[in-house]
Protein backbone atom coordinates (compact mmCIF):
# COMPACT_ATOMS: atom_id res chain seq x y z
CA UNK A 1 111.85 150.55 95.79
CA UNK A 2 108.42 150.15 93.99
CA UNK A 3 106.30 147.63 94.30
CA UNK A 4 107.70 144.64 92.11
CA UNK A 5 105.91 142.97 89.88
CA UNK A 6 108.00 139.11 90.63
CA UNK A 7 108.66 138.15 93.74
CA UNK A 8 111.54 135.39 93.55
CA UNK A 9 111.70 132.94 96.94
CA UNK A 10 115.20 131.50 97.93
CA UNK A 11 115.19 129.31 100.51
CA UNK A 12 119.12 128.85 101.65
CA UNK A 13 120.47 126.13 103.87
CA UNK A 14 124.51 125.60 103.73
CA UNK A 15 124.61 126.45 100.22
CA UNK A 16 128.03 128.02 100.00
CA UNK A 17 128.72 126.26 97.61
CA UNK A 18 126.17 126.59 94.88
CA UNK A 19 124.19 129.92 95.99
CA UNK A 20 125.98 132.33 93.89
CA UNK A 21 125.94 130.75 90.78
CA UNK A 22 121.92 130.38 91.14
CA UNK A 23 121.72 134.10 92.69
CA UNK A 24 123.50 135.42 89.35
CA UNK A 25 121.02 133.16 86.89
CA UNK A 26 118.08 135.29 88.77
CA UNK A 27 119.73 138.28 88.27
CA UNK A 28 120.55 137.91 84.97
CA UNK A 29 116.92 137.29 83.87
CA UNK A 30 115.98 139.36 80.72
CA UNK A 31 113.08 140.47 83.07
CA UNK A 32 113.77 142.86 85.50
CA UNK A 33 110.89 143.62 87.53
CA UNK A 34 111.19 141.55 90.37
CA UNK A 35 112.84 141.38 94.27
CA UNK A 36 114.80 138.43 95.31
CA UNK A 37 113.86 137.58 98.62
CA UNK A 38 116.87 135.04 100.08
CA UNK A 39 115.69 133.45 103.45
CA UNK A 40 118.50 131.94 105.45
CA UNK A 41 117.38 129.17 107.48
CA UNK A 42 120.01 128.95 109.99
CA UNK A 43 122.62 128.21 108.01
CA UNK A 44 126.38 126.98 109.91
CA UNK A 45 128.68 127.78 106.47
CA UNK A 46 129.69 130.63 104.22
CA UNK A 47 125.78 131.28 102.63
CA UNK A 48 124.80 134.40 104.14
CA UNK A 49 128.76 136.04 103.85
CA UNK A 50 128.04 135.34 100.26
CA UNK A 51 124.72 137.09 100.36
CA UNK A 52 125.66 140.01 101.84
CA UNK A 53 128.51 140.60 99.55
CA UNK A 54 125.84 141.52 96.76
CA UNK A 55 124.89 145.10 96.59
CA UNK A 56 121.86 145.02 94.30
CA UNK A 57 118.61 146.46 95.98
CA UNK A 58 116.69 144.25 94.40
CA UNK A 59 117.85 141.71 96.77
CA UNK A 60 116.41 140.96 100.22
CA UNK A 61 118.12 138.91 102.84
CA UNK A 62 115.88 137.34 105.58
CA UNK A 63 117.47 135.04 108.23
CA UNK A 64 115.97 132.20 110.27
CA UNK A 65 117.51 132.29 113.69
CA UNK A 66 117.49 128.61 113.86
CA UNK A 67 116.84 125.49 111.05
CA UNK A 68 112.92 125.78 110.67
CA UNK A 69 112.97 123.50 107.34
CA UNK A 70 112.41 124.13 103.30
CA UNK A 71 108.33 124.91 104.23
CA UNK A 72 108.72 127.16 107.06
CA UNK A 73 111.34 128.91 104.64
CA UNK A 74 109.65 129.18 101.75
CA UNK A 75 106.48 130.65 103.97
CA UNK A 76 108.49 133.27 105.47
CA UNK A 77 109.58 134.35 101.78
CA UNK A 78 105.57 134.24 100.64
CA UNK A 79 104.73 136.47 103.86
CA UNK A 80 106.89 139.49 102.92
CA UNK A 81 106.71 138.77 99.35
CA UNK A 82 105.22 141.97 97.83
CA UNK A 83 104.99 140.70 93.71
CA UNK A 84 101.81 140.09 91.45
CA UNK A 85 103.66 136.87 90.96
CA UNK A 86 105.85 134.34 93.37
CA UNK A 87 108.12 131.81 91.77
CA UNK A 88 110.73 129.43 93.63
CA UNK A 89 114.37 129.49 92.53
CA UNK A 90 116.27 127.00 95.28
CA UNK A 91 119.83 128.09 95.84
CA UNK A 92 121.70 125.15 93.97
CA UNK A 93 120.00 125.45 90.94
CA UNK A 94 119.80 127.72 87.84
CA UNK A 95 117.10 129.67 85.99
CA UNK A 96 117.86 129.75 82.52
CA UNK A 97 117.60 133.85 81.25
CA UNK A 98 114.18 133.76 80.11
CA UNK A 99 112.19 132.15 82.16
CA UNK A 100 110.50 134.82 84.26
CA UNK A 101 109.97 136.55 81.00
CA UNK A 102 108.34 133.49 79.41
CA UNK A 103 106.50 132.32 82.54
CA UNK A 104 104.62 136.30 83.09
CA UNK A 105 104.12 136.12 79.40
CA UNK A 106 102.06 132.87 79.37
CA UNK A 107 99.92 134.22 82.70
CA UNK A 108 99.68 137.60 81.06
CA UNK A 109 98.37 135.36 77.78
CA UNK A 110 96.43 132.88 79.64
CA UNK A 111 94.41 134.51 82.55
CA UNK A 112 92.84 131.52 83.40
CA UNK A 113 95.96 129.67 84.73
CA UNK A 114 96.97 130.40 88.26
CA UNK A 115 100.61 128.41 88.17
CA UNK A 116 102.31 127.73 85.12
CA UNK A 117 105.88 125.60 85.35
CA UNK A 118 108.45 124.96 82.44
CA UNK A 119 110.55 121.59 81.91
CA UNK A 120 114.03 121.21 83.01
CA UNK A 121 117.29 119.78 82.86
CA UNK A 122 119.44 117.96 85.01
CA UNK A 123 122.65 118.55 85.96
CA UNK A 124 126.31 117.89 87.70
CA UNK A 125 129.15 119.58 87.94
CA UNK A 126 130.52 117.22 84.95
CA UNK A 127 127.33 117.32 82.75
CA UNK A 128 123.97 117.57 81.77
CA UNK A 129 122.09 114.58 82.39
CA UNK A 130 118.17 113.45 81.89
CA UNK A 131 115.40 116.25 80.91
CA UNK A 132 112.36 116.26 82.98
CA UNK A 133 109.19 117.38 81.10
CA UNK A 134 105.67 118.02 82.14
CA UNK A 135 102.49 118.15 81.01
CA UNK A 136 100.73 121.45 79.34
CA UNK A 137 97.20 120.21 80.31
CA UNK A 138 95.55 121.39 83.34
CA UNK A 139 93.27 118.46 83.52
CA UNK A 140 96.74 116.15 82.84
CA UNK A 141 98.38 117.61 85.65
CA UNK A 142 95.57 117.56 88.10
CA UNK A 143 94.86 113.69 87.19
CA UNK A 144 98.43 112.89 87.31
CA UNK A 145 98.32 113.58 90.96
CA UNK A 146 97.62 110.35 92.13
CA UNK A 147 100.56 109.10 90.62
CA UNK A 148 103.40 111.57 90.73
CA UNK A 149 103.22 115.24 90.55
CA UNK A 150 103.29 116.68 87.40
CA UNK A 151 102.94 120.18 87.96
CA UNK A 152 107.14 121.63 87.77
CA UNK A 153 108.36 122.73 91.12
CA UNK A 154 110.32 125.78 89.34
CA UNK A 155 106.74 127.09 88.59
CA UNK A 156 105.48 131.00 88.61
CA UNK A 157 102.08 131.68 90.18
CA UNK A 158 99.42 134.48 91.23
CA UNK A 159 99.97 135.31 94.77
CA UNK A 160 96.54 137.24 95.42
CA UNK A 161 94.51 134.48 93.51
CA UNK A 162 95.66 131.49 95.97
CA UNK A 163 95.84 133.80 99.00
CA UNK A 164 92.11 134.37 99.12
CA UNK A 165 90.97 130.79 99.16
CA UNK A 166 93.86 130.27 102.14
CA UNK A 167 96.03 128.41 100.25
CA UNK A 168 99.28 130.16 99.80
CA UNK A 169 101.50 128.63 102.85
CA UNK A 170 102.97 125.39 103.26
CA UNK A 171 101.88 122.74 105.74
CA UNK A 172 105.20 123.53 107.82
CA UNK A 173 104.49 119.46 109.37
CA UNK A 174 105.99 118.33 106.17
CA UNK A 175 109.85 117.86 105.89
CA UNK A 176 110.08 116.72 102.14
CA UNK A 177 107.62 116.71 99.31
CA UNK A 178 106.60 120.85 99.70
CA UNK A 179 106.20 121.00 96.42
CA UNK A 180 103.73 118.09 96.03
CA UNK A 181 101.70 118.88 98.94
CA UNK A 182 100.84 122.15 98.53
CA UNK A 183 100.07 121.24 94.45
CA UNK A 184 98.32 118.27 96.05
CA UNK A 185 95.88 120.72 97.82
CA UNK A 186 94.93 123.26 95.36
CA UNK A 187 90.94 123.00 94.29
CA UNK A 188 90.16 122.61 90.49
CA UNK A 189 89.34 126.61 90.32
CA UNK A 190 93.17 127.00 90.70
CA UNK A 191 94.44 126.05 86.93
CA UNK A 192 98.14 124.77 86.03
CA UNK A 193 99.78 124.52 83.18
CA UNK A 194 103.60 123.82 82.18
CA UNK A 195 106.23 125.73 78.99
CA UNK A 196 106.95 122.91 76.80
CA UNK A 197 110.46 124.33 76.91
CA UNK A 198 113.62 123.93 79.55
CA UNK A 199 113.67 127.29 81.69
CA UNK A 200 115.24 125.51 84.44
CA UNK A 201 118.62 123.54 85.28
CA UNK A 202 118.43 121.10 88.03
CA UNK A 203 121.45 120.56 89.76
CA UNK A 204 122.23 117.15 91.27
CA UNK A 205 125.08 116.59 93.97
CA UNK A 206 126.13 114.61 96.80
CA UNK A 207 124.80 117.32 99.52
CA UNK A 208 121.28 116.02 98.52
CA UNK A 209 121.86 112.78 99.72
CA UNK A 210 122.43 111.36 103.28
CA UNK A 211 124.86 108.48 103.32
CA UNK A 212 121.75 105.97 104.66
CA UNK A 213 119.42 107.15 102.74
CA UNK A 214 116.98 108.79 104.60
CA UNK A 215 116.55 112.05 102.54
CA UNK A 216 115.00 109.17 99.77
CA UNK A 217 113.20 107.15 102.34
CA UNK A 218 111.82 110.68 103.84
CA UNK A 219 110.47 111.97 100.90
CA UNK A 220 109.12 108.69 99.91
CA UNK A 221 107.10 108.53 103.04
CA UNK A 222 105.42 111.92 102.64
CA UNK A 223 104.97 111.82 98.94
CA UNK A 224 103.08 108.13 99.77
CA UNK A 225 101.10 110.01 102.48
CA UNK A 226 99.59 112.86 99.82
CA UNK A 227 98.57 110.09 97.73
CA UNK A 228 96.65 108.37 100.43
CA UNK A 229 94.87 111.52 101.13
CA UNK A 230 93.92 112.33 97.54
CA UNK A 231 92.73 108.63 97.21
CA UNK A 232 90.15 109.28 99.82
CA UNK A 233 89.27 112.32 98.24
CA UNK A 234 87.84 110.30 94.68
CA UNK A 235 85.47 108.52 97.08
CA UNK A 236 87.43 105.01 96.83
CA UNK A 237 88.14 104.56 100.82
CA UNK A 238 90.74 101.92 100.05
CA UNK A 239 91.64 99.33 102.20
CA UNK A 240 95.36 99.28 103.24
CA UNK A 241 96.08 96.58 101.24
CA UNK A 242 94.64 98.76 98.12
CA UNK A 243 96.73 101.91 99.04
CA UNK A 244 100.00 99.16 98.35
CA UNK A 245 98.32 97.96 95.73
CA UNK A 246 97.99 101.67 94.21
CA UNK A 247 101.54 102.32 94.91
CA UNK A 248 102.54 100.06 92.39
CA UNK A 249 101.27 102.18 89.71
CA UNK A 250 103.11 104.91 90.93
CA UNK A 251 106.13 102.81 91.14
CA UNK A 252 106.91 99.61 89.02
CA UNK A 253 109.18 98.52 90.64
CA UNK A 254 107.37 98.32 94.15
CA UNK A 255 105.65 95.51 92.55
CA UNK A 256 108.40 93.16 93.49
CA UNK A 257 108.50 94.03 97.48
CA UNK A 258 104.95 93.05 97.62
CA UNK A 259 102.75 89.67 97.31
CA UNK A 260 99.98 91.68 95.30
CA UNK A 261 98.74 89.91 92.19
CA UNK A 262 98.03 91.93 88.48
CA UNK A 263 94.48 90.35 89.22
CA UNK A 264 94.28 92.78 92.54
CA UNK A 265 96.09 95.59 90.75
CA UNK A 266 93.32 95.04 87.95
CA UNK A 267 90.46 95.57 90.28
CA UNK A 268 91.65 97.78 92.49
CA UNK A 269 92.07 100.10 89.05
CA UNK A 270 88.69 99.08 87.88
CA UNK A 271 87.18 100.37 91.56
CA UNK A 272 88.70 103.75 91.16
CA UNK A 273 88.02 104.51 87.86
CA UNK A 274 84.27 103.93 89.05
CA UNK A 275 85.11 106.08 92.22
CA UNK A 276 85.95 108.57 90.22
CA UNK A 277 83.50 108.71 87.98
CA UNK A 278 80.96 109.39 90.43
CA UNK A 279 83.40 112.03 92.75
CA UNK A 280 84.28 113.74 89.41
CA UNK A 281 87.45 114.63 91.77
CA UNK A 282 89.45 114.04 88.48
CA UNK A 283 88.43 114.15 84.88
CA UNK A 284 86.95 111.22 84.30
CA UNK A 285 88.04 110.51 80.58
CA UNK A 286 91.44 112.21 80.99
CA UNK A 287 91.94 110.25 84.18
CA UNK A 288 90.71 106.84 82.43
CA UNK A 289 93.57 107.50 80.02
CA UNK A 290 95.81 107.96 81.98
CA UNK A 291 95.63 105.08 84.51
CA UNK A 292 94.57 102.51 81.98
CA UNK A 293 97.59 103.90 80.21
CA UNK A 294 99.46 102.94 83.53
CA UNK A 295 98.62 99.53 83.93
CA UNK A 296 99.31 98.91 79.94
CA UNK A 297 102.92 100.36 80.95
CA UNK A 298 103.28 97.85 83.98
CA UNK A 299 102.03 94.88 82.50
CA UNK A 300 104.93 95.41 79.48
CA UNK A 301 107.35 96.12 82.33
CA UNK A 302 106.39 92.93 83.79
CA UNK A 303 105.49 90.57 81.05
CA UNK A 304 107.82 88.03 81.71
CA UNK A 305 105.33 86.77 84.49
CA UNK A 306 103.53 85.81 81.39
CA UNK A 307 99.80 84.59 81.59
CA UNK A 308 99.10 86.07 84.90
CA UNK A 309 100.04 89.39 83.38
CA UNK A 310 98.42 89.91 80.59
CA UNK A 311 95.19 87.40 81.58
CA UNK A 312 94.74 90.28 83.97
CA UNK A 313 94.69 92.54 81.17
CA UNK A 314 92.64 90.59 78.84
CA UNK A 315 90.18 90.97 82.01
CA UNK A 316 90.47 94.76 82.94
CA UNK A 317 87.45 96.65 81.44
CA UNK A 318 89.17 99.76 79.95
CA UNK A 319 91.74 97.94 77.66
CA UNK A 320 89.96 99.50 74.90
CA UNK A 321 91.17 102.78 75.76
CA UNK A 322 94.66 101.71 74.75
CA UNK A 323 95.55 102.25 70.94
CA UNK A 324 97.11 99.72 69.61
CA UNK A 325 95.79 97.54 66.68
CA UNK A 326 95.92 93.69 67.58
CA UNK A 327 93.63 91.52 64.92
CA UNK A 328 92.22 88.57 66.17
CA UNK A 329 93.61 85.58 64.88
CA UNK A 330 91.73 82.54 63.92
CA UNK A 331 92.47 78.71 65.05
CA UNK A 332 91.61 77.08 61.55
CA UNK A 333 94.70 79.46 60.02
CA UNK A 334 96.96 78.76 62.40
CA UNK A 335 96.56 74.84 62.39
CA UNK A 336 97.37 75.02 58.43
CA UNK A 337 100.19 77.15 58.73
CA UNK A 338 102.47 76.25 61.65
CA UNK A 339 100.96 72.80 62.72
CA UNK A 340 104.01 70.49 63.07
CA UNK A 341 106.71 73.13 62.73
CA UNK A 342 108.67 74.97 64.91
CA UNK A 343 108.13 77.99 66.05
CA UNK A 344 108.86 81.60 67.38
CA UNK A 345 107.80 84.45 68.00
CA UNK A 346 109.46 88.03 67.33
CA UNK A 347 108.82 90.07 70.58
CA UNK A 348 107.63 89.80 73.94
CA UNK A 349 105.11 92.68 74.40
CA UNK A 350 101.38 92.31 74.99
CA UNK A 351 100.82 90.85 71.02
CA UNK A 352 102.87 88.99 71.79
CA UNK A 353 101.93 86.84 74.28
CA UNK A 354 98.29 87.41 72.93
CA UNK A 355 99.61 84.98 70.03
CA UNK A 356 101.33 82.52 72.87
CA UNK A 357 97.92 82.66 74.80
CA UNK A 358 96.45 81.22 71.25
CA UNK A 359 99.03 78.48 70.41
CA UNK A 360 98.86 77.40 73.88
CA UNK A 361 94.69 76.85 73.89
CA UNK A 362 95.57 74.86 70.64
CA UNK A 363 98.35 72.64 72.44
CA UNK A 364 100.81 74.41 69.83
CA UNK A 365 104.31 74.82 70.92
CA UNK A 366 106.36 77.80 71.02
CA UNK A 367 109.85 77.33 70.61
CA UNK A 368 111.30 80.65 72.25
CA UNK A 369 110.79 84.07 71.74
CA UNK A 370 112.76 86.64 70.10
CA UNK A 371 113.89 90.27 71.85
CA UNK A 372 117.27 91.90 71.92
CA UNK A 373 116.54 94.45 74.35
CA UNK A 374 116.25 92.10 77.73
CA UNK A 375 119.52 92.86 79.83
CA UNK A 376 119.64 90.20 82.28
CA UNK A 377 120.67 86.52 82.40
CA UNK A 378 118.69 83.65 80.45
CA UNK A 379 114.83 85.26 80.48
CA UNK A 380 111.98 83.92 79.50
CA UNK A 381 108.32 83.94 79.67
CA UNK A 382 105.95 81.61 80.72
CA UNK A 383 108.88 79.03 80.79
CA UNK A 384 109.96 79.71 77.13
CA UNK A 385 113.45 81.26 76.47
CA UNK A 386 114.21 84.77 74.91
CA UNK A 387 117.16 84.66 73.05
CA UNK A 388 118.64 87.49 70.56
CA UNK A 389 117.85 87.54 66.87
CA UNK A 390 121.75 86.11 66.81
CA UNK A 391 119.86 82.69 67.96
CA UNK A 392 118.49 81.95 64.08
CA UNK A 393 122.28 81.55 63.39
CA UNK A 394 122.69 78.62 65.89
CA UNK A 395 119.00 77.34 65.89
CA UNK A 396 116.68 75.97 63.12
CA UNK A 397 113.22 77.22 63.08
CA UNK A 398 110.64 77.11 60.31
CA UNK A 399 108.42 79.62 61.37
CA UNK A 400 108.89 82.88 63.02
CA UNK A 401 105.38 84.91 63.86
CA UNK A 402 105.87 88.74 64.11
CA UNK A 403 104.06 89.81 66.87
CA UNK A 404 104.81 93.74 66.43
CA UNK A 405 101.64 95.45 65.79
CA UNK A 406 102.62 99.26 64.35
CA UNK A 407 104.18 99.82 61.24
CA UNK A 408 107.77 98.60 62.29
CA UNK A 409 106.70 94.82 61.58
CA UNK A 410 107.08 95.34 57.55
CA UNK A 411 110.44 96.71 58.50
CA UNK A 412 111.48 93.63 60.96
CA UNK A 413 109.27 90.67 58.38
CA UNK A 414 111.64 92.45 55.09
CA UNK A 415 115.12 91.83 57.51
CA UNK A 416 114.13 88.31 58.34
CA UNK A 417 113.03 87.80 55.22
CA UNK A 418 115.97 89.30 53.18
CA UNK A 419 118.37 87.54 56.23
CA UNK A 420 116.71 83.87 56.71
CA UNK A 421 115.27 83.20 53.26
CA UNK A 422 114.33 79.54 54.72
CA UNK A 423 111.97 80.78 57.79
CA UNK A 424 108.73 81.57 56.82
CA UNK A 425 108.08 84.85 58.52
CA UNK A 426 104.15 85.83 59.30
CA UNK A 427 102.40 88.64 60.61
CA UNK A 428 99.40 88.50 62.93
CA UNK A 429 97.11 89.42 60.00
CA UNK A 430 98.68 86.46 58.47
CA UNK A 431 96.98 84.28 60.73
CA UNK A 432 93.50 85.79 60.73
C-alpha cells in the first residue's frame, strides 16, 4: 500500500450497531486516497466481527486489549496514522460523500489553515433533526472558546504541522470533551476554519446516554474545567465566584441555579474584556463582539427580571457595540401624548423596557405589555402583565407604543392600525 494521503481515525466501542453504516459513508467518499484506521477499544459486542468481515485494504483494524477511553483511542489511531491529513469519523455517525474531497480542497486552497471542519446535521433513526453550524473565521472560532467550542469535531487537519509543536495527542486524563480540549490547546499559529456546508450527519441515540445522567454531567464537568483554564490564560485570574459567574454566559440557563446578579455578570464581562485587551490571548475587537453580543442575548432571555436586567445593561460599557437603533425619547413629548391615557407597549425586548424605564421616571403608568411568543403561565415584567395581541379584543386601551426598533414596526403599527382604528399606535421616534 502507498503512503496515503488521508488518514481516517475510528475509534469503536460496542458499536455493532451503527459501525457499518458509518464504515460504508467513509468508503464511499468520492476521494479515495486515504486508509481507515478502526481502533477497537475493548469492545464486549459484535464491532470487531463486523470489521473483519470487510476485505478492503484500505482498512486497518487496531484493537485495544482492554477499554482505554475515546482519547487513548483516538491517540493510538494518530500514532500509526501515516496521511498528510487526519480527520475523525466516530463509528455511529456518517460522512456525507464529499467531504474529504471538500475538506483537502479547502487546505490545498488555503495553506494557512491547519484544521478546517464543515457543519452538520443531526440525526435518529426516525429523522433528521437540528443543523449545527460553525463559524468560517479563525479569529471567531478561537474567541468563541471561552464560551463553547466552535471549531466542528468532524474536522480534517495537517498531521506534520501540529506534530512539531507537540500537540497532536490527546490529554488521555480526560474522559469527555476530547474534542474541546485538544482545540482548547492549540496556539494562535495553528489556524481553523469551518465549510459553510453539512459534510457530516450526527447521529443521536439512546446508547449516548446513561440512564442518571452522568455521560451529561461528565462532559459538563470537563468542558467547565477547559474554560477555567483558558480564563486564566487572558490574564483575568477570576475569583471562583467569577468562573460561575462566567458560566452563565456560556449557559443561560445556569443563571437560575445561582444567586449571581446581571450587575456581577456586567462587571465580571467588563474585567475580561480589559484582561484581554492587554493578554491579546483573543482578538480583542472580534472577542468584544462577541461577548458583548452574549450578554445582549442573556439580558433578552431574561428580561422579565425587568429593571435589574437591563439597568445592568444601560451600565455595561460596550453596549455600543450592539447594532440596534433605539432613539432617545424626550419627556416633554411623552407628557402631551399619553398623559392621562392608558397605555401599552408592543414587545418586551430591550426597547422595550427602555420606554418602561422612561414612563416610570415620569410616574406614567404602563398598562401591560404586548408579546405572543411567551409560553408559560401569566408573565410579566417588572410587575406588569404580558398578554397576547388577542387582549385589545377584551381590554380598552388608548395608546399602544411600538417598541420594535428594525423595520418590522411599520409592518406591526399598519396591523394595529388597520385592526384597532381607535388606539393610537406610536413609534419610539414618535415620542422624540
Amino acid at each position: 500500500m502507498t503512503t496515503p494521503s488521508i488518514s481516517v481515525v475510528m475509534p469503536a466501542y460496542n458499536r455493532a450497531k451503527y459501525i457499518e453504516a458509518a464504515i460504508d459513508s467513509v468508503l464511499m467518499q468520492t476521494y479515495k486516497d486515504f486508509e481507515l484506521i478502526i481502533v477497537d477499544d475493548g469492545s464486549t459486542d459484535q464491532t470487531v466481527d463486523i470489521i473483519q468481515n470487510y476485505s478492503d485494504p484500505r482498512i486497518r483494524l487496531i484493537k485495544h486489549e482492554t477499554n482505554k477511553g475515546v482519547a487513548a483511542t483516538r491517540n493510538t489511531g494518530y500514532r500509526n496514522a501515516l496521511g498528510e491529513f487526519i480527520v475523525i469519523a466516530d463509528s455511529d455517525d456518517i460522512n456525507l460523500p464529499t467531504k474529504f474531497e471538500e475538506q483537502v480542497n479547502y487546505l490545498d486552497l488555503h495553506q494557512d489553515i491547519s484544521v478546517v471542519g464543515c457543519h452538520y446535521q443531526h440525526f435518529s433513526n426516525m429523522d433528521f433533526l437540528d443543523k449545527w453550524e460553525f463559524h468560517e473565521d479563525d479569529k471567531y472560532i478561537k474567541s468563541m472558546r471561552l464560551f463553547w467550542n466552535h471549531q466542528a469535531p468532524a474536522s480534517m487537519f495537517r498531521k506534520e504541522r501540529i506534530e512539531k509543536l507537540g500537540l497532536l495527542l490527546h490529554d488521555e486524563s480526560y474522559l469527555a470533551a476530547v474534542d474541546s480540549e485538544w482545540f482548547s490547546k492549540m496556539p494562535n499559529s495553528i489556524k481553523f476554519a469551518n465549510i459553510p456546508k453539512v459534510l457530516y450527519l450526527y447521529r443521536r441515540h439512546e446508547d449516548q446516554f446513561t440512564k442518571d445522567g452522568k455521560r451529561d454531567s461528565l462532559q459538563r464537568n470537563y468542558v467547565d474545567k477547559i474554560r477555567k483554564e483558558m480564563l486564566f490564560k487572558t490574564g483575568a485570574n477570576p475569583t471562583k465566584r467569577e468562573v460561575q459567574t462566567h458560566y452563565i454566559l456560556c449557559e443561560f440557563e445556569s443563571f437560575l441555579e445561582n444567586d449571581i446578579s446581571f450587575e456581577e455578570i456586567r462587571k465580571w464581562i467588563e474585567k475580561l474584556v480589559k484582561a484581554n485587551l492587554e493578554s491579546n490571548f483573543n482578538d480583542p475587537s472580534v472577542f468584544l463582539q462577541i461577548i458583548t453580543e452574549r450578554f445582549y442575548y442573556l439580558c433578552n432571555h431574561y428580561n422579565y427580571l425587568g429593571i435589574e436586567v437591563w439597568d445592568a445593561w444601560e451600565k455595561y460599557a460596550y453596549r455600543h457595540i450592539i447594532n440596534y437603533d433605539r432613539v432617545m425619547v424626550e419627556s416633554k413629548i411623552i407628557k402631551e401624548k399619553i398623559r392621562n391615557k392608558k397605555v401599552a407597549i408592543f414587545g418586551t425586548l430591550s426597547s422595550a423596557n427602555f420606554v418602561f424605564n422612561k414612563l416610570y421616571n415620569l410616574n406614567m403608568k404602563v398598562d401591560f405589555f404586548i408579546d405572543n411568543y411567551w409560553s408559560y403561565p401569566n408573565p410579566s415584567i417588572n410587575n406588569i402583565p404580558v398578554y397576547s395581541i388577542d387582549i385589545l379584543k377584551e381590554e380598552t386601551i388608548d395608546v399602544i407604543i411600538v417598541s420594535n426598533t428594525s423595520s418590522r414596526k411599520y409592518i406591526i403599527k399598519e396591523f394595529l392600525n388597520n385592526n384597532f382604528p381607535n388606539i393610537t399606535v406610536l413609534l419610539i421616534e414618535d415620542l422624540s
